[in-house]
Protein backbone atom coordinates (compact mmCIF):
# COMPACT_ATOMS: atom_id res chain seq x y z
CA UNK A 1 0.00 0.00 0.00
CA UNK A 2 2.84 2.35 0.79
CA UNK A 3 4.08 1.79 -2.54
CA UNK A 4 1.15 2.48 -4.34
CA UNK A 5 0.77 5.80 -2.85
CA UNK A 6 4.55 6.50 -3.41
CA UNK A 7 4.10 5.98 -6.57
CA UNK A 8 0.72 8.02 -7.11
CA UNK A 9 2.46 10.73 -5.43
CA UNK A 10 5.22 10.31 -8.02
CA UNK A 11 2.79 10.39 -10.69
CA UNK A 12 1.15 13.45 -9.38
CA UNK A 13 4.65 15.04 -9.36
CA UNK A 14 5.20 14.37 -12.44
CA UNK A 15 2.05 15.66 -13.76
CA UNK A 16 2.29 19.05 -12.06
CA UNK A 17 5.70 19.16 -13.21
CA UNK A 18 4.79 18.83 -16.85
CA UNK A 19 1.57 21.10 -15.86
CA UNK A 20 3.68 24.07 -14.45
CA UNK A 21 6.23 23.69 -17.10
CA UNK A 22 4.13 24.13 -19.72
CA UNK A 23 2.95 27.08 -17.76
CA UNK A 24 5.42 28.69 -17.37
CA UNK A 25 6.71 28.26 -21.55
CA UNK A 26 3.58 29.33 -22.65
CA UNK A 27 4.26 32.30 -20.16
CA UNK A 28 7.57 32.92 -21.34
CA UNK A 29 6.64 32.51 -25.04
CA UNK A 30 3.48 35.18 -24.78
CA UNK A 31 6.28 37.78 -23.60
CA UNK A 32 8.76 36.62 -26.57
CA UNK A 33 5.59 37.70 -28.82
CA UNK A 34 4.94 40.59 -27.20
CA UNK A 35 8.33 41.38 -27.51
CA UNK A 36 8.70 40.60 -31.20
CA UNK A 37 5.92 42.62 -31.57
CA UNK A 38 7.03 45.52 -30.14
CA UNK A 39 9.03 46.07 -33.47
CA UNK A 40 5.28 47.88 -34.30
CA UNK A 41 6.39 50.50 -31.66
CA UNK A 42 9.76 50.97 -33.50
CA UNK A 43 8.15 50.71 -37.05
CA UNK A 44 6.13 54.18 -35.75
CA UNK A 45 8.98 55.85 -34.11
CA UNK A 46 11.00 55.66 -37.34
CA UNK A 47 8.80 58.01 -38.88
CA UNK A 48 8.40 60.55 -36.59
CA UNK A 49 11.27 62.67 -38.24
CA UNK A 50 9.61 62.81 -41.73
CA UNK A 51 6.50 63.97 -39.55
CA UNK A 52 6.67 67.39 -39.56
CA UNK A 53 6.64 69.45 -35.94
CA UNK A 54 3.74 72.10 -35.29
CA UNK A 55 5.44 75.33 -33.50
CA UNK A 56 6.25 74.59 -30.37
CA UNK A 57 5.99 70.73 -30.26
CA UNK A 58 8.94 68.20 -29.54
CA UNK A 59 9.05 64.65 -30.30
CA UNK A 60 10.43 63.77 -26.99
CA UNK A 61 6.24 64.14 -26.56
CA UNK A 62 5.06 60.91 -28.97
CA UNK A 63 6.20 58.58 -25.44
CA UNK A 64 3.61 60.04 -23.39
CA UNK A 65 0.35 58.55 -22.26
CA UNK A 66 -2.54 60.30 -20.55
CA UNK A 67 -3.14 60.41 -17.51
CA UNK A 68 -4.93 57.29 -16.16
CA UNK A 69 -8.59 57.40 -16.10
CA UNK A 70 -10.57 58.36 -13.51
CA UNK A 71 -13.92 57.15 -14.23
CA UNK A 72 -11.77 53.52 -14.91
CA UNK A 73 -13.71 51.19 -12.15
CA UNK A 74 -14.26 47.34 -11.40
CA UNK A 75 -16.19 45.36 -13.81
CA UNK A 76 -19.36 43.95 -12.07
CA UNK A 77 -19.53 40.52 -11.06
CA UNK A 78 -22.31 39.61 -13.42
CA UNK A 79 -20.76 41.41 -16.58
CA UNK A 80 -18.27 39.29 -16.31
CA UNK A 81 -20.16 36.02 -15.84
CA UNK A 82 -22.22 37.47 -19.06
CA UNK A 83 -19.14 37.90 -20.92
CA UNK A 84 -18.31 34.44 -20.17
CA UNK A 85 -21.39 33.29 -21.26
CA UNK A 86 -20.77 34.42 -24.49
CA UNK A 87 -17.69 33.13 -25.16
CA UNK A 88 -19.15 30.00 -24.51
CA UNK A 89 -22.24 30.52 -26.44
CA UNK A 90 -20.28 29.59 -29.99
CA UNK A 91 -21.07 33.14 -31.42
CA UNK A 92 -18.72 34.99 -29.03
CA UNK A 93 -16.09 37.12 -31.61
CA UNK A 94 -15.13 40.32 -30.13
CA UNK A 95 -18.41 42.26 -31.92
CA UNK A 96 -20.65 39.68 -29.91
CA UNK A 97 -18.72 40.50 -26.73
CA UNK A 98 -18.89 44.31 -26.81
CA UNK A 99 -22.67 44.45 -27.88
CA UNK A 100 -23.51 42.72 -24.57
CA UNK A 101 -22.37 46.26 -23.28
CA UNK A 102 -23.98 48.76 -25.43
CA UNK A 103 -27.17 50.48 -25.22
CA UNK A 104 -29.34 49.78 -27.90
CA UNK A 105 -31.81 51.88 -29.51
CA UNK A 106 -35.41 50.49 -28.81
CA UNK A 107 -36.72 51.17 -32.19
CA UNK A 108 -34.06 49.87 -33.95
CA UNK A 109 -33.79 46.84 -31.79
CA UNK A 110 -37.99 46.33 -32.04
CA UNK A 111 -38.58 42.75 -31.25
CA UNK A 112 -35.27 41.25 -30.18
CA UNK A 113 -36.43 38.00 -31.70
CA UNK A 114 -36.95 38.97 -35.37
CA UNK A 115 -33.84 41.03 -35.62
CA UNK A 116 -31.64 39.21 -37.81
CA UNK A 117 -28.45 40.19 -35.85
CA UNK A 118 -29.98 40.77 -32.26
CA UNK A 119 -31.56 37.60 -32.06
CA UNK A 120 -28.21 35.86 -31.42
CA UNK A 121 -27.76 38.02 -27.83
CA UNK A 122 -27.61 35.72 -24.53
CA UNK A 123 -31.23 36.68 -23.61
CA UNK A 124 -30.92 40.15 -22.35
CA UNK A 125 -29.96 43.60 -24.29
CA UNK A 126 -29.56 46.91 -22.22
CA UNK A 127 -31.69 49.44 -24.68
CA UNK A 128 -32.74 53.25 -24.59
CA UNK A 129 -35.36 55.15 -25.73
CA UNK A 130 -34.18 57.19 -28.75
CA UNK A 131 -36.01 61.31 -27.82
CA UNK A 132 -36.40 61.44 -31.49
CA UNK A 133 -38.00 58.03 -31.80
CA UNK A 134 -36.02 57.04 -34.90
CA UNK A 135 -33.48 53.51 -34.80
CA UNK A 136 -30.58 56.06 -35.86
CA UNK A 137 -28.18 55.58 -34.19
CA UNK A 138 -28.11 51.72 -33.76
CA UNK A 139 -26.71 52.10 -29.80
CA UNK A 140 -25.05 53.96 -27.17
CA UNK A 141 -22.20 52.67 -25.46
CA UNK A 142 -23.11 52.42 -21.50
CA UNK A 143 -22.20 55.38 -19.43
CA UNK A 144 -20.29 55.52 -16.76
CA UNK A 145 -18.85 51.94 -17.42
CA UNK A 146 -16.48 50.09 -17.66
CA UNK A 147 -16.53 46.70 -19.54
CA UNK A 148 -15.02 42.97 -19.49
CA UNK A 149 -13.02 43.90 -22.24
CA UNK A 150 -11.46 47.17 -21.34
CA UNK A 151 -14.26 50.39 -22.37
CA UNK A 152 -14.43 53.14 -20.29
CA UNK A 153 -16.87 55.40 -20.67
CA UNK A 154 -18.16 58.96 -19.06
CA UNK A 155 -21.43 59.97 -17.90
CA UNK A 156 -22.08 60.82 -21.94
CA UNK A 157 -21.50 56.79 -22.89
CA UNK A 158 -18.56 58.33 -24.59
CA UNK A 159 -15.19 56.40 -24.79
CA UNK A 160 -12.20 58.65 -22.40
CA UNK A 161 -12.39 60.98 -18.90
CA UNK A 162 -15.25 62.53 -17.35
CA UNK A 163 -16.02 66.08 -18.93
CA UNK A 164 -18.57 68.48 -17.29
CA UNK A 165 -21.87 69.40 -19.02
CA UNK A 166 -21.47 72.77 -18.27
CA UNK A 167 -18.28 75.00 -20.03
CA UNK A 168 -15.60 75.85 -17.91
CA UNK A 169 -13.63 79.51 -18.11
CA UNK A 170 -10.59 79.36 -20.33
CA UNK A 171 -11.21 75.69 -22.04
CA UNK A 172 -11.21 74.64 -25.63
CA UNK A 173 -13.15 71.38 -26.64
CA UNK A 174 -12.75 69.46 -29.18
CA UNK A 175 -15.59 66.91 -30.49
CA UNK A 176 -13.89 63.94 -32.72
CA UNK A 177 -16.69 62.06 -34.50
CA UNK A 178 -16.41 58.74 -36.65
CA UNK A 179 -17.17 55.28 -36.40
CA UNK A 180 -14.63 52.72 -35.22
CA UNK A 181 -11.21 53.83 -36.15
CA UNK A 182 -12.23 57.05 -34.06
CA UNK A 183 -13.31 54.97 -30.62
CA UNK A 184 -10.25 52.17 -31.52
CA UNK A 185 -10.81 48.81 -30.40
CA UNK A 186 -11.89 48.72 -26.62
CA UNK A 187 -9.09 46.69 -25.41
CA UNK A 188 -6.77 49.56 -26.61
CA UNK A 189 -5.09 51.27 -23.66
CA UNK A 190 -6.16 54.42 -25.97
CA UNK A 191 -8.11 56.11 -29.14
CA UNK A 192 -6.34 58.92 -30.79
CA UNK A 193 -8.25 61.55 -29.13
CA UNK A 194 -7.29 60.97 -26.03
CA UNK A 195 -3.48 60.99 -27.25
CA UNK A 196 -4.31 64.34 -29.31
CA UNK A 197 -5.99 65.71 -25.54
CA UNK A 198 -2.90 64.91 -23.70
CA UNK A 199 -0.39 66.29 -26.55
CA UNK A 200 -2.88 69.40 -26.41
CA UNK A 201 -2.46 70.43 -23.06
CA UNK A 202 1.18 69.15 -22.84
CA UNK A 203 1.63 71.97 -26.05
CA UNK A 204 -0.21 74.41 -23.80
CA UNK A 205 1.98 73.73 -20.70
CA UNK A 206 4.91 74.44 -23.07
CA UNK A 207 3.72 77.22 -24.38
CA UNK A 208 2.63 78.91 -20.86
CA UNK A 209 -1.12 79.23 -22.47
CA UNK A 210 -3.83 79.71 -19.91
CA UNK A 211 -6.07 77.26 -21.18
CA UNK A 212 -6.75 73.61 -21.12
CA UNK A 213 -8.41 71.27 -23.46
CA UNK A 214 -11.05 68.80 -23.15
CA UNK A 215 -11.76 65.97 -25.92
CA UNK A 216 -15.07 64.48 -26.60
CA UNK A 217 -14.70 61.13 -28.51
CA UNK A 218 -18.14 60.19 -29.41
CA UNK A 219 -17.13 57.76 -32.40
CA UNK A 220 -18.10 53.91 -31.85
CA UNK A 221 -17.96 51.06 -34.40
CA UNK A 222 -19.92 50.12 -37.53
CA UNK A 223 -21.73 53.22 -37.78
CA UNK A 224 -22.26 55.71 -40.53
CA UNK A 225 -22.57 59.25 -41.74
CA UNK A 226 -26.43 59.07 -40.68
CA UNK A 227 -25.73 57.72 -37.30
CA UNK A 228 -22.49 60.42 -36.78
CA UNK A 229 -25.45 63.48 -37.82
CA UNK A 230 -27.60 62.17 -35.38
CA UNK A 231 -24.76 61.73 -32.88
CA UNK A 232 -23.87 65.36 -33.47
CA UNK A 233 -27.32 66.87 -33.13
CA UNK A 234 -28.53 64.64 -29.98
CA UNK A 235 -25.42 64.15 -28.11
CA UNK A 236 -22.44 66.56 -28.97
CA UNK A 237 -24.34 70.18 -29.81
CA UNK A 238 -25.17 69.74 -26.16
CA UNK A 239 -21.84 70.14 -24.87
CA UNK A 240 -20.58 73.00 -26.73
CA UNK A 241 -17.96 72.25 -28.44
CA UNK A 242 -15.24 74.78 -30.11
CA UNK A 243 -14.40 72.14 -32.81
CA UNK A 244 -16.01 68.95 -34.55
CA UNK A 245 -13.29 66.71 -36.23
CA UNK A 246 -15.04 64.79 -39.18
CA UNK A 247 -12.70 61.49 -39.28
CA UNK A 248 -14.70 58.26 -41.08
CA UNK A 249 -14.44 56.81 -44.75
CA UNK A 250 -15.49 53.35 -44.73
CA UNK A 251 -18.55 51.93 -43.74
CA UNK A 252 -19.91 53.37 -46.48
CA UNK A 253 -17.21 52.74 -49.41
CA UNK A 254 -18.68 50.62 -51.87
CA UNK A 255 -17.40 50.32 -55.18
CA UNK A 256 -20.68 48.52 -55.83
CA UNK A 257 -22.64 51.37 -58.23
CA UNK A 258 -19.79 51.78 -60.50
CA UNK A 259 -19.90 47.74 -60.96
CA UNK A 260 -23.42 47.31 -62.70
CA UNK A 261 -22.64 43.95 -63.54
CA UNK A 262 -21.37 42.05 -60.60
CA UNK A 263 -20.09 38.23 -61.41
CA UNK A 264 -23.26 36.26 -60.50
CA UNK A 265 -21.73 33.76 -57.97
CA UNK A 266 -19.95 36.26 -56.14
CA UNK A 267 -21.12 36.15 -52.47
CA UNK A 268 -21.21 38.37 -49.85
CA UNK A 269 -18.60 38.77 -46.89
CA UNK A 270 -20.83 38.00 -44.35
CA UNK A 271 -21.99 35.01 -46.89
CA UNK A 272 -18.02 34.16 -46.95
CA UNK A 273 -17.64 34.37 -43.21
CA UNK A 274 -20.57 33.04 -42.31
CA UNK A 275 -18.90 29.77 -43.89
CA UNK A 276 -15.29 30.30 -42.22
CA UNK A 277 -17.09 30.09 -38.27
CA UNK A 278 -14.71 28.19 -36.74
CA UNK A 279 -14.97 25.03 -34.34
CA UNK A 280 -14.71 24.82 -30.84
CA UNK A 281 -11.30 24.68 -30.57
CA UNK A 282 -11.35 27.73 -33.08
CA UNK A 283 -13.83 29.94 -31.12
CA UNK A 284 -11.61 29.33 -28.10
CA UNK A 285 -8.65 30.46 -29.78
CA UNK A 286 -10.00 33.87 -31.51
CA UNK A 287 -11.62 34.76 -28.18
CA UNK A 288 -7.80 34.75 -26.90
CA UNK A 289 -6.49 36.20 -29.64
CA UNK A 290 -8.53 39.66 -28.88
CA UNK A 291 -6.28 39.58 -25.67
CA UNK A 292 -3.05 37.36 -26.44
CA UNK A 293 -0.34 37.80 -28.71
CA UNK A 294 0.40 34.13 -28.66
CA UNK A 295 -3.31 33.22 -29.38
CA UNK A 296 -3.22 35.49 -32.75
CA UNK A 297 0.69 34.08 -33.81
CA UNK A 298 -0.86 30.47 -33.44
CA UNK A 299 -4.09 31.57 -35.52
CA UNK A 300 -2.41 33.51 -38.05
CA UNK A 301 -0.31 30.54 -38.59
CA UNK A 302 -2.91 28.17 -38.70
CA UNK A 303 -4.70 30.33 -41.52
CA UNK A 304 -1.87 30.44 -43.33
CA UNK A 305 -2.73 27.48 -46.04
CA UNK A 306 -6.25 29.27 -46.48
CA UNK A 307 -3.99 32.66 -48.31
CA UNK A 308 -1.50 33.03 -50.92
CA UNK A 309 1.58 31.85 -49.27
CA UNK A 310 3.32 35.37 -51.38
CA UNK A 311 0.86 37.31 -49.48
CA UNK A 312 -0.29 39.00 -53.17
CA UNK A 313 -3.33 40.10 -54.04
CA UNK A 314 -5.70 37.14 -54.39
CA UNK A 315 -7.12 36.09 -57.37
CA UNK A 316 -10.65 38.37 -58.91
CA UNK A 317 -12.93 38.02 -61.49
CA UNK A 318 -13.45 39.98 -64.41
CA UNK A 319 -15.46 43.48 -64.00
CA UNK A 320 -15.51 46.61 -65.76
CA UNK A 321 -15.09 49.24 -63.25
CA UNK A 322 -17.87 52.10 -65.10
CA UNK A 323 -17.10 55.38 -63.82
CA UNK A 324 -20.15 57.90 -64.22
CA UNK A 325 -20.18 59.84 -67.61
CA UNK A 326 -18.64 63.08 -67.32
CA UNK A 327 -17.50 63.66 -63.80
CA UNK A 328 -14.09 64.81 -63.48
CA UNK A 329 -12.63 62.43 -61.26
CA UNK A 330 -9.63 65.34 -60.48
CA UNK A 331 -11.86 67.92 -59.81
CA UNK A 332 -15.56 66.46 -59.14
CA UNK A 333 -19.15 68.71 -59.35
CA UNK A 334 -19.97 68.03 -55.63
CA UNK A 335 -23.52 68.41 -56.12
CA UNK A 336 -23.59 64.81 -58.43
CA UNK A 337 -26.06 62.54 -56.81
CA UNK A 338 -24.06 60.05 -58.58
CA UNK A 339 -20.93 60.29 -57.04
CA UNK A 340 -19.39 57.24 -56.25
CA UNK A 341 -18.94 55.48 -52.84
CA UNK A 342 -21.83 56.93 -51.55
CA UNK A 343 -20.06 60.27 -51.44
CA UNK A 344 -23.42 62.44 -52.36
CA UNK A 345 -25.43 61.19 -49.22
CA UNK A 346 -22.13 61.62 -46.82
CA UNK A 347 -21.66 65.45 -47.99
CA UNK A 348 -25.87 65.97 -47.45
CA UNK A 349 -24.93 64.69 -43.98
CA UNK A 350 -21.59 66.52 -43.74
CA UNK A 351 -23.84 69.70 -44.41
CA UNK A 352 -26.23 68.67 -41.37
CA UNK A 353 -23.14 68.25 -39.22
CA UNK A 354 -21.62 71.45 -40.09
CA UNK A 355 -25.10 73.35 -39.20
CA UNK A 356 -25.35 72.08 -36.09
CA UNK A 357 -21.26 73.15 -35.22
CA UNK A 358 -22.01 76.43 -36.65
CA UNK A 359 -25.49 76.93 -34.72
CA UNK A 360 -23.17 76.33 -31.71
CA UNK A 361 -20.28 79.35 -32.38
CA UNK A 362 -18.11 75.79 -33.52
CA UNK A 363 -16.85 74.76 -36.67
CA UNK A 364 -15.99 71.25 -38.21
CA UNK A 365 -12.84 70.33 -39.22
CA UNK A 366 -13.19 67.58 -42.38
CA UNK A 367 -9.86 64.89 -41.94
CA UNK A 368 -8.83 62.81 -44.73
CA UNK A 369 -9.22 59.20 -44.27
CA UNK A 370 -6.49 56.81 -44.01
CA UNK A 371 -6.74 53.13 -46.31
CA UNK A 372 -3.53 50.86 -46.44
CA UNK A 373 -4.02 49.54 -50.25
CA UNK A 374 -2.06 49.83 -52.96
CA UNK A 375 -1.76 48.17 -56.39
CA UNK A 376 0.85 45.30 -56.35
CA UNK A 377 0.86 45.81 -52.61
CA UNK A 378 2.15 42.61 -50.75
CA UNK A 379 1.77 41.46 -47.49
CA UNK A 380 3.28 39.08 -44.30
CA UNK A 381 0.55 35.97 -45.15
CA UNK A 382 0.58 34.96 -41.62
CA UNK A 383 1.20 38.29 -39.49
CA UNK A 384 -0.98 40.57 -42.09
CA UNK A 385 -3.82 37.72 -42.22
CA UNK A 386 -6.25 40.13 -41.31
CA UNK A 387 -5.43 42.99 -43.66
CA UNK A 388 -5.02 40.25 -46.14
CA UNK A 389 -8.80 38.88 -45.57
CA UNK A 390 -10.26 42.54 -45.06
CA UNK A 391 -9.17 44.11 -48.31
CA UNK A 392 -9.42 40.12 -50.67
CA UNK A 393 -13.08 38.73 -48.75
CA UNK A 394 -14.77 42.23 -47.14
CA UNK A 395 -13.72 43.73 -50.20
CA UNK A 396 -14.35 41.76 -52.66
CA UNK A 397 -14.30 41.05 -55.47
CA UNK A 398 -12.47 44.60 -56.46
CA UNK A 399 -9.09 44.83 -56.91
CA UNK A 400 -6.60 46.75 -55.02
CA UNK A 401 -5.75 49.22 -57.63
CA UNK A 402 -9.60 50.24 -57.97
CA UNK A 403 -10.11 50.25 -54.03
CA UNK A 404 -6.73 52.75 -54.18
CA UNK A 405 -8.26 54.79 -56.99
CA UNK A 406 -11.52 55.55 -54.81
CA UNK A 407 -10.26 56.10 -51.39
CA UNK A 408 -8.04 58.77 -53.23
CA UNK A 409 -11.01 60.40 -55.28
CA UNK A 410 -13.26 60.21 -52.03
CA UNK A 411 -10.27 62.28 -49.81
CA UNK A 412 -10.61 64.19 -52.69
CA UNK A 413 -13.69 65.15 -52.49
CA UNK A 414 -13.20 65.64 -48.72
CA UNK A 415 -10.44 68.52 -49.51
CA UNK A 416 -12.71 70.07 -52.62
CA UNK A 417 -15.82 70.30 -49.53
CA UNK A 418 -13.62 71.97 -46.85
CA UNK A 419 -12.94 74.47 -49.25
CA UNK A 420 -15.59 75.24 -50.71
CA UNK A 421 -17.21 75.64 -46.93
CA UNK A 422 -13.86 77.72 -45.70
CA UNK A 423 -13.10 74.52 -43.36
CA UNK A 424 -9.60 73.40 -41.99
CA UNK A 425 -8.97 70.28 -44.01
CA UNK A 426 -6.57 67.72 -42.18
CA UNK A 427 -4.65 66.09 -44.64
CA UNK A 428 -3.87 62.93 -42.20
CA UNK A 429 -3.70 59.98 -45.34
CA UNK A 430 -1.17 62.37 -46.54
CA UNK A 431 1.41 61.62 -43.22
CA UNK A 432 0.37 58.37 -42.53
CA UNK A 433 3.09 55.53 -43.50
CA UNK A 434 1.48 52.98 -45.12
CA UNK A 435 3.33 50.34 -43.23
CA UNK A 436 1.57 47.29 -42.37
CA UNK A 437 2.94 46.58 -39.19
CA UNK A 438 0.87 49.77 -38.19
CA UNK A 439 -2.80 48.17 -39.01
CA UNK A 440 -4.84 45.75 -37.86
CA UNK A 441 -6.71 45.41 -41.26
CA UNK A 442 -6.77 47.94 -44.07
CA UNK A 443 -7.93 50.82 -41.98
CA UNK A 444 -7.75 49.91 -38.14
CA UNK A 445 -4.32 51.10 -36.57
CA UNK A 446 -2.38 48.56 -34.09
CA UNK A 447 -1.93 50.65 -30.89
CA UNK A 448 0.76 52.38 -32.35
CA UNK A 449 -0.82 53.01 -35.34
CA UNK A 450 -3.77 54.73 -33.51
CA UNK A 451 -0.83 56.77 -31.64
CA UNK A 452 0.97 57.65 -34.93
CA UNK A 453 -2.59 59.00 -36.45
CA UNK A 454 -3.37 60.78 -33.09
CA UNK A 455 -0.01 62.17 -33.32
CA UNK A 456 -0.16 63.45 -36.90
CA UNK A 457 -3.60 65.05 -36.40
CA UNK A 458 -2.03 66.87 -33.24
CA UNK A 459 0.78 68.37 -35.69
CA UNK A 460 -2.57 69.45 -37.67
CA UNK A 461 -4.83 70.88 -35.34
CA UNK A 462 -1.88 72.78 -33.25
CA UNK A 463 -2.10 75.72 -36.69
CA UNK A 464 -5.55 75.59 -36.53
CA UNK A 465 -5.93 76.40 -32.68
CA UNK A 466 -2.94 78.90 -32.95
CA UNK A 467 -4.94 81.04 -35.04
CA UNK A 468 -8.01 80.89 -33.34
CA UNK A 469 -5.82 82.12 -30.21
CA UNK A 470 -4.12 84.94 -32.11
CA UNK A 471 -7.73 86.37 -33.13
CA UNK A 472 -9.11 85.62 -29.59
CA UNK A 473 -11.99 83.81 -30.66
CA UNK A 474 -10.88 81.03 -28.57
CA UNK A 475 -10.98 80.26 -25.67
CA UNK A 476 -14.88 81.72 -25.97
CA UNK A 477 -16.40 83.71 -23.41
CA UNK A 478 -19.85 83.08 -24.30
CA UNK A 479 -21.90 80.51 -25.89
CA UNK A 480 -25.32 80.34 -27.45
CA UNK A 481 -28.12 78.42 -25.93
CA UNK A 482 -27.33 74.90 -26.57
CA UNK A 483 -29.74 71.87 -26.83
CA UNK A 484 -31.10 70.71 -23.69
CA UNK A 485 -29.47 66.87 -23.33
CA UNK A 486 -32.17 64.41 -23.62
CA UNK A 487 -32.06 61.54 -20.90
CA UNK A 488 -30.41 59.06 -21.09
CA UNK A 489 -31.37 56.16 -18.92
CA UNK A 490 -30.35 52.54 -19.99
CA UNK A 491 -32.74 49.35 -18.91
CA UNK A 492 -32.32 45.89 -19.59
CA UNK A 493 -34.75 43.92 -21.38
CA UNK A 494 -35.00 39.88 -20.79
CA UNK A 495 -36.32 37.73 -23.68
CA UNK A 496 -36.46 33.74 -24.89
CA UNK A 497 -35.93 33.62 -28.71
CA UNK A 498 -35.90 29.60 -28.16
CA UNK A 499 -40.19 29.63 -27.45
């Protein structure tokens, strides 16, 4: 008997030997990662010198976080067991995770059952009551809140610090609007506003300026020049702000109406993902890949016989790209209802947004919009998987040279708007490397990436606020009557989609 317990005990050794070793190289191996991929951090800095300074700006400054937050707290208890139940739930990508934490709009959510995307949420959706009663926009994020995967948000539902309602003496603030290259992924430390607020008032410090800045960012995925009108009349023109950056350009680029003849079998992306959900062992591993450098090495690698081991542009059909009959594609007539990607309803709602700034005493800024694409362009098949997939299956089936041409004729007509409306145009696709190891996918930004844009529209906006110091029309003394903020209260509904 004394045996057979030496020898279980043995056995047990053994087993949390091999247990904690393992531990402790898949430890070791998630720093080497993190390590290797640090090189991102080094691929930005190297292109800081060809960056060039606004007056009174030093480089030393590109190192610097903000501040932490204050408004960061503890995630409840039962968020996180809702998280979890998610990620078990076999539809649990990082979207699915971060809806669970948004507040939706009731009308656009109606019955949670028929919705063809809602109907997939764990049983319960926080919604609010829209004071217009339209379903635009789709959701608010939560305020005051901070989620399982990393948002924090202020009393607004807005991503960043608390900011009063009311306007302080001898403050500037700056509203940046967009969609989900302006809020940046949620487990990001930061979005580029809140880099451009700290550079701000760092500038300010420097320059012995009695004033301080405050940044809105009210931007939050997959929503589009609608939704950011909305967002400007019902939830930014009641904090007063100075300035409204403009910064979006892709949920609603379609190359679609210049294609009248689509190949027949092409199928959607959702069609195309919707047949690439992984397995169990799959869902596990892209749930640790939104927080694990190892997880995404190991996936990417996996992938890596799905893509074009050269990482080249993958194979497309034949289609004749028909560009409409006589608009000048250098210098387009901006009142075309037929302008391409969508441009014609995005100015109607660029001309909604700029109202509403100018009812205010503000004015909108109009940023260029920043695409990594390129004809011939090739790519790292298993580190640049996901730029690979975004531009070849969410893109598809047009071809990198025509996805090029547009983004540059829609930036184009960006620049030709802000001047015809006497509005401070921020070239930022103009500075922006287009180095891979700065993106996610074709327009997302690694961490760095988001700092490298946050620090390039810093160098941009510093001339703009200079001047509006020099003529003393900021910081304002007084303010016209702003919208009264409607309430917003979120509640959670319960509901069985399964009866």
């Amino acid at each position: 008997m004394r045996d057979y317990l030496g020898r279980v005990r043995n056995v047990l050794k053994n087993v949390l030997l091999v247990a904690v070793t393992i531990a402790l190289c898949t430890v070791a191996a998630e720093f080497m990662v993190r390590w290797l991929d640090s090189g991102d951090d080094l691929a930005a800095r190297q292109y800081l010198d060809k960056i060039p300074l606004a007056p009174g700006v030093e480089r030393s400054w590109f190192a610097e976080d903000p501040p932490p937050l204050p408004n960061r707290r503890a995630v409840p208890a039962e968020w996180r067991a809702l998280d979890l139940e998610i990620a078990q739930s076999g539809v649990s990508g990082p979207t699915r995770r971060a809806d669970a934490f948004k507040a939706w709009n009731s009308v656009f959510v109606g019955d949670p059952c028929q919705h063809p995307y809602l109907k997939d949420a764990p049983g319960r959706l926080f919604v609010y009551d829209p004071p217009d009663g339209l379903p635009r926009p789709p959701y608010r994020f939560l305020p005051d809140a901070t989620s399982p995967i990393g948002l924090v948000t202020n009393a607004y539902g807005f991503r960043g610090p608390p900011v009063p309602l009311a306007r302080q003496p001898k403050t500037i603030r700056i509203a940046f609007i967009g969609a989900s290259t302006t809020v940046a992924s949620h487990n990001f430390p930061y979005s580029y506003p809140e880099y451009v607020g700290q550079w701000l008032n760092h500038w300010a410090a420097a320059r012995k300026l009695d004033v301080r800045f405050e940044v809105l960012n009210a931007g939050r995925e997959s929503i589009n020049s609608k939704d950011i009108a909305v967002i400007m009349r019902e939830e930014v023109a009641p904090l007063e702000p100075d300035l409204v950056v403009y910064y979006e350009g892709a949920n609603q680029f379609s190359l679609r109406s210049l294609v009248p003849k689509l190949p027949p079998t092409q199928q959607s992306y959702a069609e195309q993902v919707e047949k690439k959900q992984p397995g169990f062992f799959g869902r596990i591993l892209r749930d640790l890949a939104y927080e694990y450098a190892l997880a995404r090495r190991l996936q990417g690698l996996l992938a890596s016989g799905e893509v074009r081991q050269d990482g080249g542009e993958w194979k497309k059909p034949d289609y004749k790209l028909v560009w409409p009959p006589g608009l000048d594609e250098r210098d387009p007539d901006l009142t075309r209802v037929d302008l391409p990607v969508n441009l014609f309803t995005i100015l109607r709602d660029l001309d909604r947004v700029r109202t509403e700034t100018s009812a205010l005493g503000g004015e909108l800024a109009l940023a260029s919009f920043v695409w990594l694409v390129s004809d011939g362009m090739v790519l790292d098949p298993e580190r640049h998987r996901a730029i690979l997939e975004y531009l070849n299956i969410g893109q598809a089936p047009f071809r990198y040279r025509d996805l090029a041409r547009l983004a540059a004729f829609q930036n184009r007509v960006f620049a030709k708007y802000a001047a015809e409306h006497k509005l401070d145009f921020l070239d930022v696709a103009r500075w922006m490397p287009q180095d891979p190891n700065l993106f996610i996918d074709a327009i997302h930004g690694t961490p760095e990436g988001v700092r490298l844009r946050g620090w390039i529209m810093f160098q941009l906006l510093v001339p703009l606020i200079e001047r509006h110091l020099a003529d003393g029309t900021w910081p304002r003394k007084e303010f016209p009557p702003a919208p009264v903020p409607a309430p917003f209260k979120p509640r959670q509904i319960t509901f069985d989609c399964k009866k």
